[in-house]
C-alpha atoms as a PDB file:
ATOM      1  CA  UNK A   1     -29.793 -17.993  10.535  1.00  0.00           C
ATOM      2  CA  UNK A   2     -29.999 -15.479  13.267  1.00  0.00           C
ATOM      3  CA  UNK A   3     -26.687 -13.401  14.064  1.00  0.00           C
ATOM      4  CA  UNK A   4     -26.040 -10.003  15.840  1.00  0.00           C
ATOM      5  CA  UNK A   5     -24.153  -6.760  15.057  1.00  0.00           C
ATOM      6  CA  UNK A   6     -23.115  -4.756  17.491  1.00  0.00           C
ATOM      7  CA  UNK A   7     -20.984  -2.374  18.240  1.00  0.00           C
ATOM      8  CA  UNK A   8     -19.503  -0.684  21.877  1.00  0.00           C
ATOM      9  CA  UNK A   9     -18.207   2.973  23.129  1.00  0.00           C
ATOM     10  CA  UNK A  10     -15.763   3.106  25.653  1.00  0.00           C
ATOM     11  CA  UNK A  11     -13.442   4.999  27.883  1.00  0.00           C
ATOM     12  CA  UNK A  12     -10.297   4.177  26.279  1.00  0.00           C
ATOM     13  CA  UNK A  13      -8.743   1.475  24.403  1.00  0.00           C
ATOM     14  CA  UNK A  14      -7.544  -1.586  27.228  1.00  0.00           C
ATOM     15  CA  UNK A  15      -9.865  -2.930  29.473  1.00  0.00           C
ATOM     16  CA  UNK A  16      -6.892  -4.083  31.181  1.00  0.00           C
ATOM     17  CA  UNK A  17      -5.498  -0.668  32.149  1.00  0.00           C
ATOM     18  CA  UNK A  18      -9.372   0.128  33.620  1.00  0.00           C
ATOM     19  CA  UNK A  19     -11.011   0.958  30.809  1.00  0.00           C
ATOM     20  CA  UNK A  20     -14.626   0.077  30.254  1.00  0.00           C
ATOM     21  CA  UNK A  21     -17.566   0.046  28.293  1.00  0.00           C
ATOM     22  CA  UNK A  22     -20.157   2.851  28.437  1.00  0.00           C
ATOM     23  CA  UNK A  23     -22.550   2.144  25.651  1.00  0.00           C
ATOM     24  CA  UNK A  24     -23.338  -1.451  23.830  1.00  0.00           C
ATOM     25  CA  UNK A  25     -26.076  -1.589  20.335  1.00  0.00           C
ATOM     26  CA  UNK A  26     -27.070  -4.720  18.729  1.00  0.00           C
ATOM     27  CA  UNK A  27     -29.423  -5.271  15.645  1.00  0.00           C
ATOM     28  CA  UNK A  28     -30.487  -8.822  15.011  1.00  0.00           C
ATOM     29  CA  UNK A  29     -30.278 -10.311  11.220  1.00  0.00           C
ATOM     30  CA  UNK A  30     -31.990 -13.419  10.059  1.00  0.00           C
ATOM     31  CA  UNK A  31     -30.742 -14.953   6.977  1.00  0.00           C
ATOM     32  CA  UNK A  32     -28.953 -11.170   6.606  1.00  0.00           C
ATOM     33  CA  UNK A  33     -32.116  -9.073   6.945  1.00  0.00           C
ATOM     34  CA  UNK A  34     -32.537  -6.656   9.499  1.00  0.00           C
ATOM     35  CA  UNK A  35     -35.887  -7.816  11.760  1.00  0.00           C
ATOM     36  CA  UNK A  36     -36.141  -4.573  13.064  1.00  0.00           C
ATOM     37  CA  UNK A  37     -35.291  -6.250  16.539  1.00  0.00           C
ATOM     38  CA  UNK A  38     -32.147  -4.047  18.805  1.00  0.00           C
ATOM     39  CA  UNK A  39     -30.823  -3.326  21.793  1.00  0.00           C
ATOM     40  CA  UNK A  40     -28.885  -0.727  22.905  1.00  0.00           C
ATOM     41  CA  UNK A  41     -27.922   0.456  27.217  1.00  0.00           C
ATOM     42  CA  UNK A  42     -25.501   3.168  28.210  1.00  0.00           C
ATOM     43  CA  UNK A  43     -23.876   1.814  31.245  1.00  0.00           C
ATOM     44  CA  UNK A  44     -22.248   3.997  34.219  1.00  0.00           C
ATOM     45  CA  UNK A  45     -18.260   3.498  34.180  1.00  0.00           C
ATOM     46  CA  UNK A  46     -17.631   4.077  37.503  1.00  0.00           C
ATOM     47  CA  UNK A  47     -14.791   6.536  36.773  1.00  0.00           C
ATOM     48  CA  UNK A  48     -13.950   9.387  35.012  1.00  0.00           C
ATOM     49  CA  UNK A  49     -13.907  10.206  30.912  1.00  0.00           C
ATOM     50  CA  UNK A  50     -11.248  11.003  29.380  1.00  0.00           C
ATOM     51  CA  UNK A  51     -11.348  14.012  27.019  1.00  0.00           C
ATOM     52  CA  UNK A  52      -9.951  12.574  23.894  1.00  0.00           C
ATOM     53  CA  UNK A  53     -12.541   9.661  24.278  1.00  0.00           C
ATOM     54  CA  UNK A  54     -15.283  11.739  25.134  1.00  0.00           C
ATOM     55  CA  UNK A  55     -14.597  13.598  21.756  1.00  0.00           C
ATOM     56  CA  UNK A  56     -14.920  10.703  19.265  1.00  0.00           C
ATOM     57  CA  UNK A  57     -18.129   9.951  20.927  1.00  0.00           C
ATOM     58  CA  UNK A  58     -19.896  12.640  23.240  1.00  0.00           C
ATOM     59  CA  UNK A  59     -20.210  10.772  26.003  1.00  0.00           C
ATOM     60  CA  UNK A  60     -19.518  12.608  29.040  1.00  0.00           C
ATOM     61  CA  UNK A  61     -19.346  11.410  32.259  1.00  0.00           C
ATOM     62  CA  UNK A  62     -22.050  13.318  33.687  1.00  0.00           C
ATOM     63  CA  UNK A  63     -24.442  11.932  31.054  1.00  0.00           C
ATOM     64  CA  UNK A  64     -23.611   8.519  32.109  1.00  0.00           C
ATOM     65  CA  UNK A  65     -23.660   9.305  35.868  1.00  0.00           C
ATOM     66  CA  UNK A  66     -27.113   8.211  36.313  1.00  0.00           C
ATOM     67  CA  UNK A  67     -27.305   5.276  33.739  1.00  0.00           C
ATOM     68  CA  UNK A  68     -27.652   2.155  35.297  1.00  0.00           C
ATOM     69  CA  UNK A  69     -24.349   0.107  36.128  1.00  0.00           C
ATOM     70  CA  UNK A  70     -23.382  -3.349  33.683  1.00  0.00           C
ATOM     71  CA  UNK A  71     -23.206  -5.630  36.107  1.00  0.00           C
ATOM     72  CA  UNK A  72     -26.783  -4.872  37.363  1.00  0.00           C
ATOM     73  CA  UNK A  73     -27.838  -5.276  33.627  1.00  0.00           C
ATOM     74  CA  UNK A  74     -26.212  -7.432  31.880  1.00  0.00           C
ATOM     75  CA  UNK A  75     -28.633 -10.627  32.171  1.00  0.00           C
ATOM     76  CA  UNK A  76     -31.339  -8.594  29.341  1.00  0.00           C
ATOM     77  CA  UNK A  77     -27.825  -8.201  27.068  1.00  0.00           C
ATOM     78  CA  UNK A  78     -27.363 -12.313  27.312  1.00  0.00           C
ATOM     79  CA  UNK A  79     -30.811 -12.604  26.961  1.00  0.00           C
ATOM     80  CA  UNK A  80     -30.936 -10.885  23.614  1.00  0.00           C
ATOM     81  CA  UNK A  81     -27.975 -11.899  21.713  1.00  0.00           C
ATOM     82  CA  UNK A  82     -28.281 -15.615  22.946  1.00  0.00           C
ATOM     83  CA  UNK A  83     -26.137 -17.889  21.145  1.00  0.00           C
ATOM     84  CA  UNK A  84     -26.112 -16.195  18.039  1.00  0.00           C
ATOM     85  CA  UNK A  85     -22.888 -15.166  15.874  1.00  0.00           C
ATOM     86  CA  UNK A  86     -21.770 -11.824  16.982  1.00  0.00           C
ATOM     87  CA  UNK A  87     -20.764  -9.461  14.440  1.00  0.00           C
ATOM     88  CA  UNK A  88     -18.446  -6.104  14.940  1.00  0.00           C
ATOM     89  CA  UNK A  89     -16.010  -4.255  12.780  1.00  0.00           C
ATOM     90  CA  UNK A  90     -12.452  -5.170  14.319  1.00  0.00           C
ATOM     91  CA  UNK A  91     -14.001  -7.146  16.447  1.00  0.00           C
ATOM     92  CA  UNK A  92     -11.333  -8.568  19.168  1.00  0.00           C
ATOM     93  CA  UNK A  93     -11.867  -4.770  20.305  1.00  0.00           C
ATOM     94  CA  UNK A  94     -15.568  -5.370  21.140  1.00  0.00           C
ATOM     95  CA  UNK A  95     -15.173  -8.569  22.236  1.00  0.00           C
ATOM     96  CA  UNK A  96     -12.370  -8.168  24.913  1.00  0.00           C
ATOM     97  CA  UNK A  97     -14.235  -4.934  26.322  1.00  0.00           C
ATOM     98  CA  UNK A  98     -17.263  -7.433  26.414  1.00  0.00           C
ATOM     99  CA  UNK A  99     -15.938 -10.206  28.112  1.00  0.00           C
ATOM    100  CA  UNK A 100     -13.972  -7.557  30.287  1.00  0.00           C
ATOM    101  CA  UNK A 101     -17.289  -6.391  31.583  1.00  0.00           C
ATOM    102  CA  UNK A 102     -18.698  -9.752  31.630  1.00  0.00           C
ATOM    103  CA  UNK A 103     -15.477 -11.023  34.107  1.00  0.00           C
ATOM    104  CA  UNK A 104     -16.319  -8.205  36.869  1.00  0.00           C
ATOM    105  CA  UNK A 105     -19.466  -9.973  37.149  1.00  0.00           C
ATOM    106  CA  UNK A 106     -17.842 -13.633  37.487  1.00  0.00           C
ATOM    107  CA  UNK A 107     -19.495 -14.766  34.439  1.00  0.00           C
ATOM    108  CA  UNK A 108     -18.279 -16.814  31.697  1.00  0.00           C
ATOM    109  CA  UNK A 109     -16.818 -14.988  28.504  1.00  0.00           C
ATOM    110  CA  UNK A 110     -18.534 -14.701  25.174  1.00  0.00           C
ATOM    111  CA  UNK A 111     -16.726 -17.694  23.113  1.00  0.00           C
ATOM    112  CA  UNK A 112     -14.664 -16.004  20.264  1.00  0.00           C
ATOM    113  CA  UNK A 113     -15.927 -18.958  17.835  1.00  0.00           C
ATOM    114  CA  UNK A 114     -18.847 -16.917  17.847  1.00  0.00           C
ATOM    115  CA  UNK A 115     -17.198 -13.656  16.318  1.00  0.00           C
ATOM    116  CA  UNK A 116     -17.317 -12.179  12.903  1.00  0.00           C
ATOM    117  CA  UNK A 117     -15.049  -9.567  12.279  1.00  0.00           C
ATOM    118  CA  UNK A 118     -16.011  -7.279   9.274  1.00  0.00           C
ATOM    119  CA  UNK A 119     -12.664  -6.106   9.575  1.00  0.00           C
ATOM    120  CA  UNK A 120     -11.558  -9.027   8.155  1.00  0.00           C
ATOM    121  CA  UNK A 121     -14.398  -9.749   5.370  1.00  0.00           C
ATOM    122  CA  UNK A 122     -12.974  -6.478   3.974  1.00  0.00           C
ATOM    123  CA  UNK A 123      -9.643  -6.727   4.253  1.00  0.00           C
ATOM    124  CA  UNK A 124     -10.036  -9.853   1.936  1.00  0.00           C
ATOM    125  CA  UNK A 125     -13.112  -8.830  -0.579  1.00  0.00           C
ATOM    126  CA  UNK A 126     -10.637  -5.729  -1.038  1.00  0.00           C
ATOM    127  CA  UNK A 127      -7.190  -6.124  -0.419  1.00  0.00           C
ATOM    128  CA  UNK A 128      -5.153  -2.694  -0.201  1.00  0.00           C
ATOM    129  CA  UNK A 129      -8.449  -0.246   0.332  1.00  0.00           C
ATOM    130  CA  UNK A 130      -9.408   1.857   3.350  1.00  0.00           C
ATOM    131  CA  UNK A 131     -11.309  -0.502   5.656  1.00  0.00           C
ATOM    132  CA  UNK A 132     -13.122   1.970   8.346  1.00  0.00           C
ATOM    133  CA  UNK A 133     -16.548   1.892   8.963  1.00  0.00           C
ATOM    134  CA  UNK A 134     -16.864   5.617   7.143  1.00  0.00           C
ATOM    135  CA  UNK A 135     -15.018   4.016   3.892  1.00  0.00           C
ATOM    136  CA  UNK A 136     -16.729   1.071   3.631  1.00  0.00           C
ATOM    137  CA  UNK A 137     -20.146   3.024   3.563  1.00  0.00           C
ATOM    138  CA  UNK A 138     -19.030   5.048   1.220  1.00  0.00           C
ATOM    139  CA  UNK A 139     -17.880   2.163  -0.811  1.00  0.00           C
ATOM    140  CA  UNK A 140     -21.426   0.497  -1.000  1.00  0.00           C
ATOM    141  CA  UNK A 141     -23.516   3.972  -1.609  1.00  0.00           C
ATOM    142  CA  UNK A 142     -24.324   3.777   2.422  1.00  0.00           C
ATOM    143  CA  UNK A 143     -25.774   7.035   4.093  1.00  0.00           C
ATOM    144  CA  UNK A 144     -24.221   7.877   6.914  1.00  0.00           C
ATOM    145  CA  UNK A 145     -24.692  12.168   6.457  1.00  0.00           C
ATOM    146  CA  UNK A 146     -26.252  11.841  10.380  1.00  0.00           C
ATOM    147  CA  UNK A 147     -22.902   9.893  11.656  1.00  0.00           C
ATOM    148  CA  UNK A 148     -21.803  13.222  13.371  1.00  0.00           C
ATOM    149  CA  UNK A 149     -19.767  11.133  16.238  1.00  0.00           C
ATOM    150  CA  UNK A 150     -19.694   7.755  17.119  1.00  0.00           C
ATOM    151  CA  UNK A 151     -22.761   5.816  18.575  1.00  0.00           C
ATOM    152  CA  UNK A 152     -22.768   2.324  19.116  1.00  0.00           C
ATOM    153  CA  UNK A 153     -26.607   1.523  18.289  1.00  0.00           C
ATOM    154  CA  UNK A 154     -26.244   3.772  14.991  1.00  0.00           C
ATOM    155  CA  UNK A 155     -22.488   2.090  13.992  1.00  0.00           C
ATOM    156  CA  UNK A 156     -24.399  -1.113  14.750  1.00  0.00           C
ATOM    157  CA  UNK A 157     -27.201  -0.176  11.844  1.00  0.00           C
ATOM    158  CA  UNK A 158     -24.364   1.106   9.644  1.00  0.00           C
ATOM    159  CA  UNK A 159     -22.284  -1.993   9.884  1.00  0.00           C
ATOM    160  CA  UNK A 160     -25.207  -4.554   9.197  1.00  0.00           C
ATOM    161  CA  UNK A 161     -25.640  -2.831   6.115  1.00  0.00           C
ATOM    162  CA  UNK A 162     -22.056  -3.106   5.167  1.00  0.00           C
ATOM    163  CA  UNK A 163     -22.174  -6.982   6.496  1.00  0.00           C
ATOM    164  CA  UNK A 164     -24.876  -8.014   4.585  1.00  0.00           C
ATOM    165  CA  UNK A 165     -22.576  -6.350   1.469  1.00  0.00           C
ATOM    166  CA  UNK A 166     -19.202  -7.789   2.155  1.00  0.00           C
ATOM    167  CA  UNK A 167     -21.743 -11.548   2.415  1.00  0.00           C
ATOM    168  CA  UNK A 168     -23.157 -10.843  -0.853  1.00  0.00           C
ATOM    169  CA  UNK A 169     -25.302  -7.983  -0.413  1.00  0.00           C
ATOM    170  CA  UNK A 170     -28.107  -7.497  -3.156  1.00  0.00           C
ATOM    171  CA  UNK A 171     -27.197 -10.981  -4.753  1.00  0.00           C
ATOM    172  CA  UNK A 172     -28.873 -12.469  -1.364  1.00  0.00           C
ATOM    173  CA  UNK A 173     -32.215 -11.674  -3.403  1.00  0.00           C
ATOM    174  CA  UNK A 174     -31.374 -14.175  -6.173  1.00  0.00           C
ATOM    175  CA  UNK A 175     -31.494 -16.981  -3.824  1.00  0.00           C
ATOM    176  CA  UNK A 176     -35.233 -16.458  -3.362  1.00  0.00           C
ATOM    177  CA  UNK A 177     -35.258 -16.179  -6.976  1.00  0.00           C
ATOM    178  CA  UNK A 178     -33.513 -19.625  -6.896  1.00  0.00           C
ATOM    179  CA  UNK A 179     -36.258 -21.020  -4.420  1.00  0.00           C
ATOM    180  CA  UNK A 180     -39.471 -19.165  -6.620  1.00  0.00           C
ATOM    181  CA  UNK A 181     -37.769 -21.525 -10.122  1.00  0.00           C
ATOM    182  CA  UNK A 182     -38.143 -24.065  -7.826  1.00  0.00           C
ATOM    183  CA  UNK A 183     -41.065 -23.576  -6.873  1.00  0.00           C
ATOM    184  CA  UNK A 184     -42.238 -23.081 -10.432  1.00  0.00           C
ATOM    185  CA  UNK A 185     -40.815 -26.027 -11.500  1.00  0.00           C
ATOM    186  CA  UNK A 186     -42.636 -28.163  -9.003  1.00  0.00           C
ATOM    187  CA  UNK A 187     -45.515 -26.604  -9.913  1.00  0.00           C
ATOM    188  CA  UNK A 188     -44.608 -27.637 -13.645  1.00  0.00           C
ATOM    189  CA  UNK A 189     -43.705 -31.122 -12.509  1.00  0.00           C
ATOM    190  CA  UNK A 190     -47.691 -31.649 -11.237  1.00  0.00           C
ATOM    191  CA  UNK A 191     -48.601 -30.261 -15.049  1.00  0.00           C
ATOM    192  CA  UNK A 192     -50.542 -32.698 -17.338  1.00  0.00           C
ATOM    193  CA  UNK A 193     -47.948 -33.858 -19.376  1.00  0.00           C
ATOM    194  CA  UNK A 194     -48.183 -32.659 -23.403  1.00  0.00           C
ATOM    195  CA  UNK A 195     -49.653 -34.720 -26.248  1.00  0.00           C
ATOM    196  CA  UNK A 196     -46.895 -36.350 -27.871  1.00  0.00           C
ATOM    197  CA  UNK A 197     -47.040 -35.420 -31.546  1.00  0.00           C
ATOM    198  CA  UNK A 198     -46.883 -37.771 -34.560  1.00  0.00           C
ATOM    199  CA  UNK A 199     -43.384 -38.500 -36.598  1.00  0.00           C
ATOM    200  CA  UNK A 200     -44.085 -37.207 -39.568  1.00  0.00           C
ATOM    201  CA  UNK A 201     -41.370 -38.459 -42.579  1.00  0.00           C
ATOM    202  CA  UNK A 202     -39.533 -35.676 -44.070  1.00  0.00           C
ATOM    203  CA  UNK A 203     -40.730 -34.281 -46.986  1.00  0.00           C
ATOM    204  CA  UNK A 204     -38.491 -34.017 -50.659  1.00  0.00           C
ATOM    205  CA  UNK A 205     -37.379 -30.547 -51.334  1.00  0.00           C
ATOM    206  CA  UNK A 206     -35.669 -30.983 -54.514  1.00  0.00           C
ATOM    207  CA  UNK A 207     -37.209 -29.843 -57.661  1.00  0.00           C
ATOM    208  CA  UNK A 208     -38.929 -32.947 -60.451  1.00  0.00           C
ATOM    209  CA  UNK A 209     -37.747 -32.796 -64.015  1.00  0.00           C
ATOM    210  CA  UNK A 210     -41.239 -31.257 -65.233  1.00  0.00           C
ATOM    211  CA  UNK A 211     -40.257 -28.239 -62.772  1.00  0.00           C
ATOM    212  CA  UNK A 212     -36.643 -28.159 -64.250  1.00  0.00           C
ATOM    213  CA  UNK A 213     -37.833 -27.754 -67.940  1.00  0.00           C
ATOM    214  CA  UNK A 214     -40.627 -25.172 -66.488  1.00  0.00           C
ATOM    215  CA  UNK A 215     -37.394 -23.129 -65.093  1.00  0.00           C
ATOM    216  CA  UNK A 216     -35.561 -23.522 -68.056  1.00  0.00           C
ATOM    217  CA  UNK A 217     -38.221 -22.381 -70.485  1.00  0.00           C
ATOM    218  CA  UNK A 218     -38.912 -19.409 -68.641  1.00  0.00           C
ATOM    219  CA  UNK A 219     -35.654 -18.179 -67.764  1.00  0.00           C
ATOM    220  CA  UNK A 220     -34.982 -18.302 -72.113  1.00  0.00           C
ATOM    221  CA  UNK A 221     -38.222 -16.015 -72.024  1.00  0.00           C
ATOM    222  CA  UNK A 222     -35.748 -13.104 -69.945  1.00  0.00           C
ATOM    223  CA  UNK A 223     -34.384 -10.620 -72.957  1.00  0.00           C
ATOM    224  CA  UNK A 224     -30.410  -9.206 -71.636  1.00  0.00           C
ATOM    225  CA  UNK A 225     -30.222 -11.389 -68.255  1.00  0.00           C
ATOM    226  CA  UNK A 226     -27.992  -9.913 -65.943  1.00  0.00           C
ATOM    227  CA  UNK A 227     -25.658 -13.356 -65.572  1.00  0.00           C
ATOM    228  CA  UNK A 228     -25.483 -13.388 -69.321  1.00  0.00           C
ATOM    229  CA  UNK A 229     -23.347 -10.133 -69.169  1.00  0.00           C
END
């Protein structure tokens, strides 16, 4: 099964108040292995950046001043997540920036039947614990030492690694296990089948008087026994 995790930067936190997306990463999973396949655009916002956003992920305005606009780009984003499952970590906030983008260009939103919110997986695998990105990397042995600020192509790597954790993560290996025993056994099943072998009656174990009278003379023949004591 082919699915995509992704992740987005923004300006702020509502698209609805004019806030919009300046960055977008994908990697693409099949069967929960990374393919080695991504994407990743910065995208011109049109407007300014505010400071405190600018300092979770270093994206200044200036940078972004000559990256290309979303609505001029979005067709190769379509193009490459398709009609997969979309994966993010609290993922109505990806999703509405998303589809926010995607309304400025009159077209059609991204269904939310397709979302898969991490966020959620985690909150229920383990009830009570920290749930951010940072703590659930640290939680599965995850390096993230070169996370020094956000970045939606690198929170997109870290985050299919967590996925494919919170779905099972190093257990997804026994299932090809499961499919090489079958394989085995089919190879088994095409086998010549053994030679049966022939019933043979059980044989008497118990000893014949002639052995009795043996064990009895010899045993008188033992001088200070130990069960004579």
């Amino acid at each position: 099964m082919r699915e995509i995790v992704f992740d987005t930067e923004t300006t702020g936190l509502d698209p609805q108040t004019g806030d919009r997306m300046v960055e977008i990463g994908c990697v693409e999973l099949v069967n929960r292995v990374e393919t080695g396949a991504t994407f990743h655009a910065y995208y011109n916002p049109e407007r300014d950046m505010p400071a405190g956003a600018e300092a979770v992920h270093g994206l200044s305005a200036a940078f972004l001043s000559d990256k290309p606009l979303f609505r001029d780009t979005f067709a190769e984003l379509l193009e490459f997540i398709g009609d997969a499952p979309l994966v993010a970590h609290n993922a109505g906030f990806d999703f509405g920036f998303l589809n926010a983008e995607l309304a400025l260009c009159a077209m059609d939103p991204v269904c939310t039947s397709r979302m898969v919110d991490t966020v959620a997986l985690a909150r229920k695998k383990h009830p009570g614990a920290k749930l951010s990105l940072d703590a659930l990397c640290t939680r599965y042995g995850i390096d993230r030492s070169h996370r020094v600020k956000h970045g939606a192509l690198l929170d997109a790597e870290l985050l299919a690694q967590v996925y494919v954790e919170l779905t099972g993560g190093r257990q997804i290996g026994l299932e090809l296990a499961a499919e090489a025993g079958e394989d085995k056994a089919v190879a088994l099943a095409g086998a010549p089948a053994a030679t049966p072998r022939e019933r043979r009656e059980p044989r008497p174990h118990a000893a014949g008087a002639e052995e009795l009278a043996r064990h009895e003379a010899f045993i008188k023949t033992i001088e200070s026994p130990l069960w004579g004591r």
